[in-house]
C-alpha atoms as a PDB file:
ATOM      1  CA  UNK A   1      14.860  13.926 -24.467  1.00  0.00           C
ATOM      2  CA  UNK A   2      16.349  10.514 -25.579  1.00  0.00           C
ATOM      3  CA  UNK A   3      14.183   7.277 -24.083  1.00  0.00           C
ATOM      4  CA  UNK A   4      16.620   6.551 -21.270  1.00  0.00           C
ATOM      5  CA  UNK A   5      15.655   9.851 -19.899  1.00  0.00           C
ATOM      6  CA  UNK A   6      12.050   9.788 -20.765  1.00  0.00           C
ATOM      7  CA  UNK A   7      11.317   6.569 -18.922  1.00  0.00           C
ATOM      8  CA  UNK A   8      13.197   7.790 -15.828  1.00  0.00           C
ATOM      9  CA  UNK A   9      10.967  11.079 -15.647  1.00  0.00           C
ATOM     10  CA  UNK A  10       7.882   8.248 -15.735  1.00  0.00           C
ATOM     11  CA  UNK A  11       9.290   6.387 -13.472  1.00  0.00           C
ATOM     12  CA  UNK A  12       9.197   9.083 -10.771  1.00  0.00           C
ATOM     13  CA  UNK A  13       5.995  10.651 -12.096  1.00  0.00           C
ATOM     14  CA  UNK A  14       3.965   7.016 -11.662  1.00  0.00           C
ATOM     15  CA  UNK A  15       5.807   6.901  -7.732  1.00  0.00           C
ATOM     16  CA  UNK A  16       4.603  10.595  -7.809  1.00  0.00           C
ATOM     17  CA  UNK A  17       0.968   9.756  -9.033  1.00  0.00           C
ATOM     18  CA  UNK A  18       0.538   6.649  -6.897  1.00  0.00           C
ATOM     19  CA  UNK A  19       1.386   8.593  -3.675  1.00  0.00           C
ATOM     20  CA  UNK A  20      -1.596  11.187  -4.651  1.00  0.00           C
ATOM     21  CA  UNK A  21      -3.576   8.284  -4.894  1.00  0.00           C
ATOM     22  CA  UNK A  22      -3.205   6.114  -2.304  1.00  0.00           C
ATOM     23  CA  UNK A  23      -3.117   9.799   0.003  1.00  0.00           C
ATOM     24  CA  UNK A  24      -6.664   9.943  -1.556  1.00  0.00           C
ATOM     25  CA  UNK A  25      -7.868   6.564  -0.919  1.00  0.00           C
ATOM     26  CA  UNK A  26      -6.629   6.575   2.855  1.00  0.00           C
ATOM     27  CA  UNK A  27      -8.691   9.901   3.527  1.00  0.00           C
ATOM     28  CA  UNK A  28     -11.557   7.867   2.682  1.00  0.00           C
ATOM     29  CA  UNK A  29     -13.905   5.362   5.104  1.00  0.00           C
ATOM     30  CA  UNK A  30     -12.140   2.381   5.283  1.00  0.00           C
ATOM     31  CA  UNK A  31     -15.574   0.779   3.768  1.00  0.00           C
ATOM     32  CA  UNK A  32     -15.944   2.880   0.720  1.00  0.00           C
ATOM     33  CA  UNK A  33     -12.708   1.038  -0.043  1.00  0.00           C
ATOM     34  CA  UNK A  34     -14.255  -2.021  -1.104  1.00  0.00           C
ATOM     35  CA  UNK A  35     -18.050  -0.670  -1.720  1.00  0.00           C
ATOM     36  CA  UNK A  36     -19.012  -2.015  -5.911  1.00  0.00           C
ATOM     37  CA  UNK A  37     -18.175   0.241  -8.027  1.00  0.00           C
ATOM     38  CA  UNK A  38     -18.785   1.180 -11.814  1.00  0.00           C
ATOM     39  CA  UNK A  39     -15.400  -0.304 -13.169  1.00  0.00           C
ATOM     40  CA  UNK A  40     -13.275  -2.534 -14.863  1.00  0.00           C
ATOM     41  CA  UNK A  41     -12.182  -3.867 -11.671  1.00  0.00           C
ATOM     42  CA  UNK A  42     -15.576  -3.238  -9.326  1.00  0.00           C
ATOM     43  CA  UNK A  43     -13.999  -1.289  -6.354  1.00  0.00           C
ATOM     44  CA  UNK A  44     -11.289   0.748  -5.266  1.00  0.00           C
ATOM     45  CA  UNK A  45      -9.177  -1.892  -3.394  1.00  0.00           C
ATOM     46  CA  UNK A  46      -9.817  -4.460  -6.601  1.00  0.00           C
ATOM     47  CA  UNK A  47      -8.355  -1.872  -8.774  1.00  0.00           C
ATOM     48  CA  UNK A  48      -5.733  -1.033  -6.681  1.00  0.00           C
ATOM     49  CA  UNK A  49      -4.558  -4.623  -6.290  1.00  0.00           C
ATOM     50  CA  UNK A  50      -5.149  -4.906 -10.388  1.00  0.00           C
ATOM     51  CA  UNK A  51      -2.461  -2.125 -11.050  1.00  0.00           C
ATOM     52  CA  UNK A  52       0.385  -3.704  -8.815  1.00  0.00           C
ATOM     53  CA  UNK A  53      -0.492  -7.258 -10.363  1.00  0.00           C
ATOM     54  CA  UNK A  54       0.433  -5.553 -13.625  1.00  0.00           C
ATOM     55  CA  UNK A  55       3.044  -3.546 -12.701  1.00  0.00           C
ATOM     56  CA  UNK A  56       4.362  -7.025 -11.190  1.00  0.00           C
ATOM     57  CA  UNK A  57       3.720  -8.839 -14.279  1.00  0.00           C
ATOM     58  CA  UNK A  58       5.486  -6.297 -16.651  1.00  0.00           C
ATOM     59  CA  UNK A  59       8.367  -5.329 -14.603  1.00  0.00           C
ATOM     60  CA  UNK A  60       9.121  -9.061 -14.098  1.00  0.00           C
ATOM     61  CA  UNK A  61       9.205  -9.642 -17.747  1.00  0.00           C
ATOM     62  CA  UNK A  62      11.312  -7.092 -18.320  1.00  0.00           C
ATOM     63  CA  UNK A  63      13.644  -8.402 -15.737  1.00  0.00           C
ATOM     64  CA  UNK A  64      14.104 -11.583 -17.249  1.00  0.00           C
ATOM     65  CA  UNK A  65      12.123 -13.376 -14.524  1.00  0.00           C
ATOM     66  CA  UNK A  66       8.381 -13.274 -15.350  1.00  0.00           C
ATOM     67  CA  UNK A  67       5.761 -13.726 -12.487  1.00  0.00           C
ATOM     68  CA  UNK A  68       2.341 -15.729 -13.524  1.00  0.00           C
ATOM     69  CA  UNK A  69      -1.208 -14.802 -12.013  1.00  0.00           C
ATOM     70  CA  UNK A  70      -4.580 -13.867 -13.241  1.00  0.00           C
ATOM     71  CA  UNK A  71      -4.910  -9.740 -13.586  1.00  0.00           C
ATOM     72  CA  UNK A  72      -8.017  -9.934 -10.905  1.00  0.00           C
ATOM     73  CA  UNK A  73      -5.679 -11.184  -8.253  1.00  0.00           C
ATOM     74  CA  UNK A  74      -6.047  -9.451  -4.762  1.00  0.00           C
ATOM     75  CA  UNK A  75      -2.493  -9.612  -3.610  1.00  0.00           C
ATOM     76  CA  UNK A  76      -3.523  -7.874  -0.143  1.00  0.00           C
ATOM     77  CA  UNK A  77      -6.885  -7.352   1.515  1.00  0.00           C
ATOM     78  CA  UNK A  78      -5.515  -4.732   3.818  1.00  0.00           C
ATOM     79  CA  UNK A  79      -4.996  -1.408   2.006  1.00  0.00           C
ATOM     80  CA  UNK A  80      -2.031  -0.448   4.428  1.00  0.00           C
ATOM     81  CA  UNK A  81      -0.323  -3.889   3.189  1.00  0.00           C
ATOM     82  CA  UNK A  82      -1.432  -3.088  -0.656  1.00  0.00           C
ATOM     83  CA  UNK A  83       0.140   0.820   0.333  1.00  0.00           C
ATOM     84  CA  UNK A  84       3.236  -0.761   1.124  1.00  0.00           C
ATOM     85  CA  UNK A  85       3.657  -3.034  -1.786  1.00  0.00           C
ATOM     86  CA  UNK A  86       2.841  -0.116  -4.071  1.00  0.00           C
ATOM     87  CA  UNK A  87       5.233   2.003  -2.871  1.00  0.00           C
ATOM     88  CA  UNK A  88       8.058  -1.056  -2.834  1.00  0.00           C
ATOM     89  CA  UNK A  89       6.675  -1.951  -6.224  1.00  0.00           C
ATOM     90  CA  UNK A  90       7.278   1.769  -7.188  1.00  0.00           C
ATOM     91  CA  UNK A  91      10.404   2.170  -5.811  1.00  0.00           C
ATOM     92  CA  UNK A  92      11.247  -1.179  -7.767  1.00  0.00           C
ATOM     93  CA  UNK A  93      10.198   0.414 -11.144  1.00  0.00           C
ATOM     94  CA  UNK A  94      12.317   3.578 -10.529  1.00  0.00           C
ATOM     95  CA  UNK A  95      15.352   0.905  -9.572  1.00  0.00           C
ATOM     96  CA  UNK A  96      14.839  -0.661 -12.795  1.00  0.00           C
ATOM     97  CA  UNK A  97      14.774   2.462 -14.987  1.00  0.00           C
ATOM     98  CA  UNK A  98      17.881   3.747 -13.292  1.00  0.00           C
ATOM     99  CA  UNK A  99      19.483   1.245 -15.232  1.00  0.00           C
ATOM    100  CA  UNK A 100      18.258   1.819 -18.222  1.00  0.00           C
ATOM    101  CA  UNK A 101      20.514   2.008 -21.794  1.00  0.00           C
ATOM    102  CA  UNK A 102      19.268   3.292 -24.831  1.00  0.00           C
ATOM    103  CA  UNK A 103      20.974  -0.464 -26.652  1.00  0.00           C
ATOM    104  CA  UNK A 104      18.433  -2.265 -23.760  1.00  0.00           C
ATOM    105  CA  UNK A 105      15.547  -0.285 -25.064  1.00  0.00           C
ATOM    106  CA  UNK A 106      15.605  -0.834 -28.562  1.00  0.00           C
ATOM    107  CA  UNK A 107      15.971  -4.531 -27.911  1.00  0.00           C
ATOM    108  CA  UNK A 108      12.803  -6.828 -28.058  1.00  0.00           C
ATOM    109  CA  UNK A 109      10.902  -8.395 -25.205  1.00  0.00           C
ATOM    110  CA  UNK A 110      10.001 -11.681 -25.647  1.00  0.00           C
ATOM    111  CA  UNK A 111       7.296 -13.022 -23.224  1.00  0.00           C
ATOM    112  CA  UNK A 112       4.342 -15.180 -22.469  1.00  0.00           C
ATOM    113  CA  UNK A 113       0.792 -13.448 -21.974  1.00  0.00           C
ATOM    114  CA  UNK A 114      -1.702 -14.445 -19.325  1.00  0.00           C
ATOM    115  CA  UNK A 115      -3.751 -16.182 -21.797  1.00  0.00           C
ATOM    116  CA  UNK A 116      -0.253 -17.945 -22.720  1.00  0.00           C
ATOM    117  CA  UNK A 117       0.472 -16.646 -26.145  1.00  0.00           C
ATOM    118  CA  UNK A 118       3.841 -15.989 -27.250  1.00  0.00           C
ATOM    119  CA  UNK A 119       4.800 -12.033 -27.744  1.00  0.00           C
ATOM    120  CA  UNK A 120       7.593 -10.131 -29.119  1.00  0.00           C
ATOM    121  CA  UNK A 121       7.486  -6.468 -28.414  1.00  0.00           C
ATOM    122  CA  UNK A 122      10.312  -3.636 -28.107  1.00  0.00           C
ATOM    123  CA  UNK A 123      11.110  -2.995 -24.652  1.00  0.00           C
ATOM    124  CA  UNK A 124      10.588   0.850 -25.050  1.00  0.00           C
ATOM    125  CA  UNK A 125       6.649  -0.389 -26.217  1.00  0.00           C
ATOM    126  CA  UNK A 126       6.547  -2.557 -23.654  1.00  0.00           C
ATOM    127  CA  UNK A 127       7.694   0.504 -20.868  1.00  0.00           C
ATOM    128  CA  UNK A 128       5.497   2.769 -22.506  1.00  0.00           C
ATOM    129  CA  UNK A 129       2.594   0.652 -22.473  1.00  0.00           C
ATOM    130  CA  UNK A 130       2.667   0.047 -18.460  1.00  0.00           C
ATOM    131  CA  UNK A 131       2.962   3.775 -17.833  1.00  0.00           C
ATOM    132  CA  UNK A 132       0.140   4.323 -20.111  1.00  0.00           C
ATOM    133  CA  UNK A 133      -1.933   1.027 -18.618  1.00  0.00           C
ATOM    134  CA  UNK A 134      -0.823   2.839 -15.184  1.00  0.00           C
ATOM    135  CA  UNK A 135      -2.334   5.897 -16.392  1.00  0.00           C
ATOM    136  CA  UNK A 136      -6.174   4.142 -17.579  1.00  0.00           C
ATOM    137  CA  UNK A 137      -6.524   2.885 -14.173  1.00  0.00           C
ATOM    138  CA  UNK A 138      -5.799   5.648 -12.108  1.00  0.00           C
ATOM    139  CA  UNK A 139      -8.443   7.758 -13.941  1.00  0.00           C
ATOM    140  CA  UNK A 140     -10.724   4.772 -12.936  1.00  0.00           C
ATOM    141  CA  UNK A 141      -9.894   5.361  -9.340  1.00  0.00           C
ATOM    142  CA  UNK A 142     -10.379   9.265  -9.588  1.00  0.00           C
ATOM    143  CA  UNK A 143     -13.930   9.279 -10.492  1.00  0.00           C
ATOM    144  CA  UNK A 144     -14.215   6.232  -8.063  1.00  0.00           C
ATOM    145  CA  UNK A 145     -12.495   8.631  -5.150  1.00  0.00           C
ATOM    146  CA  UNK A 146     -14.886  11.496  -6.135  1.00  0.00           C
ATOM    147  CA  UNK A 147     -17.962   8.717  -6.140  1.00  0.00           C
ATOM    148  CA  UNK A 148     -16.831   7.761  -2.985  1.00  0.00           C
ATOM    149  CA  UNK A 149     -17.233  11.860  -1.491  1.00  0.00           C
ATOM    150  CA  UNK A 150     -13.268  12.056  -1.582  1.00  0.00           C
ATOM    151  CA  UNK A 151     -11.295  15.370  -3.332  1.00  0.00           C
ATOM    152  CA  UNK A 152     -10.634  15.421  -6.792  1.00  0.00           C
ATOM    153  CA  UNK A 153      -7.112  13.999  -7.895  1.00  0.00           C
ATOM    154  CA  UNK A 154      -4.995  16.841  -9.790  1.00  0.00           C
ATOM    155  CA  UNK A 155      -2.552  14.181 -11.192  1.00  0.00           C
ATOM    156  CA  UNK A 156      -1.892  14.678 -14.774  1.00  0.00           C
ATOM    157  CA  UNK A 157       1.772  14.878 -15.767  1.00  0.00           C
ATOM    158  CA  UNK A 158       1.661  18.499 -15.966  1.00  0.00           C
ATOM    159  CA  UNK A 159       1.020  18.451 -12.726  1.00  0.00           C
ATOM    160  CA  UNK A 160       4.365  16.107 -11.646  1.00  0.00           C
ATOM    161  CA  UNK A 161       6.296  18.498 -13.758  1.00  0.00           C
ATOM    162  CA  UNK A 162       5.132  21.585 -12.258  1.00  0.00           C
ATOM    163  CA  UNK A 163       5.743  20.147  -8.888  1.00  0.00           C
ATOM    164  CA  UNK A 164       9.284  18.370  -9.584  1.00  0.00           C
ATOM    165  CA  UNK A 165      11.149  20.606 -12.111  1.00  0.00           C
ATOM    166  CA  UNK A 166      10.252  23.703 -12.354  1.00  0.00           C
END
């Protein structure tokens, strides 16, 4: 599988993962939602709103039009409003990997980090390092769901693949 193809398949298997998620997270009391947790970010909706920040931050880089805003921003205290932004944000990532070309990701990225220091990476780093940043931070938010007396979340990639291609 060339990277063109690769990145499409993650693509659709973050949209995939987030939808488990976020099916999770609504089955739970609305309250358990923002109850401390033990995590980077210290609750479910904080963690939440930390993915989409970065998926915001990354995918506007790699669009040539880079957003700015701390990584602990809460873009949307409601989760139904944070549900919808995920799955636009989603459907956003999938848009851009559509487009894809194999010339694009060999190419480098240059871009400015939070902290403001100058970075050059290759694009196909830079994709795989938001699907694998993705990745971190929804185990996070399994063991938080299971804390918090939901299921457990079955969504490894084998899982996707299972489901989608075979």
């Amino acid at each position: 599988m060339n990277g063109v193809a690769y990145f499409k398949r993650m693509a659709g298997y973050n949209r995939w993962a987030n939808g488990h998620v976020y099916n999770a997270c609504a089955a739970l009391p609305e309250d358990a939602l923002y109850a401390p947790r033990t995590a980077f970010f210290p609750s479910i909706m904080r963690t939440l709103n930390h993915l989409l920040v970065a998926d915001r931050l990354w995918l506007s880089r790699l669009l040539g039009a880079p957003e700015v805003m701390p990584l602990d921003t809460v873009l949307f205290d409601a989760f139904d409003d944070l549900r919808a932004a995920r799955t636009a944000q989603d459907q956003a990532i999938i848009d851009f990997a559509t487009k894809l070309t194999e010339e694009l990701l060999s190419s480098d990225l240059s871009y400015q980090s939070v902290s403001g220091g100058a970075n050059v990476m290759p694009r196909d780093v830079v994709l795989g390092h938001m699907f694998n940043h993705q990745t971190h931070h929804r185990g996070q938010l399994s063991s938080m769901v299971l804390e918090a007396g939901g299921k457990p979340l079955e969504i490894d990639f084998i899982y996707y693949l299972r489901e989608t291609t075979l």
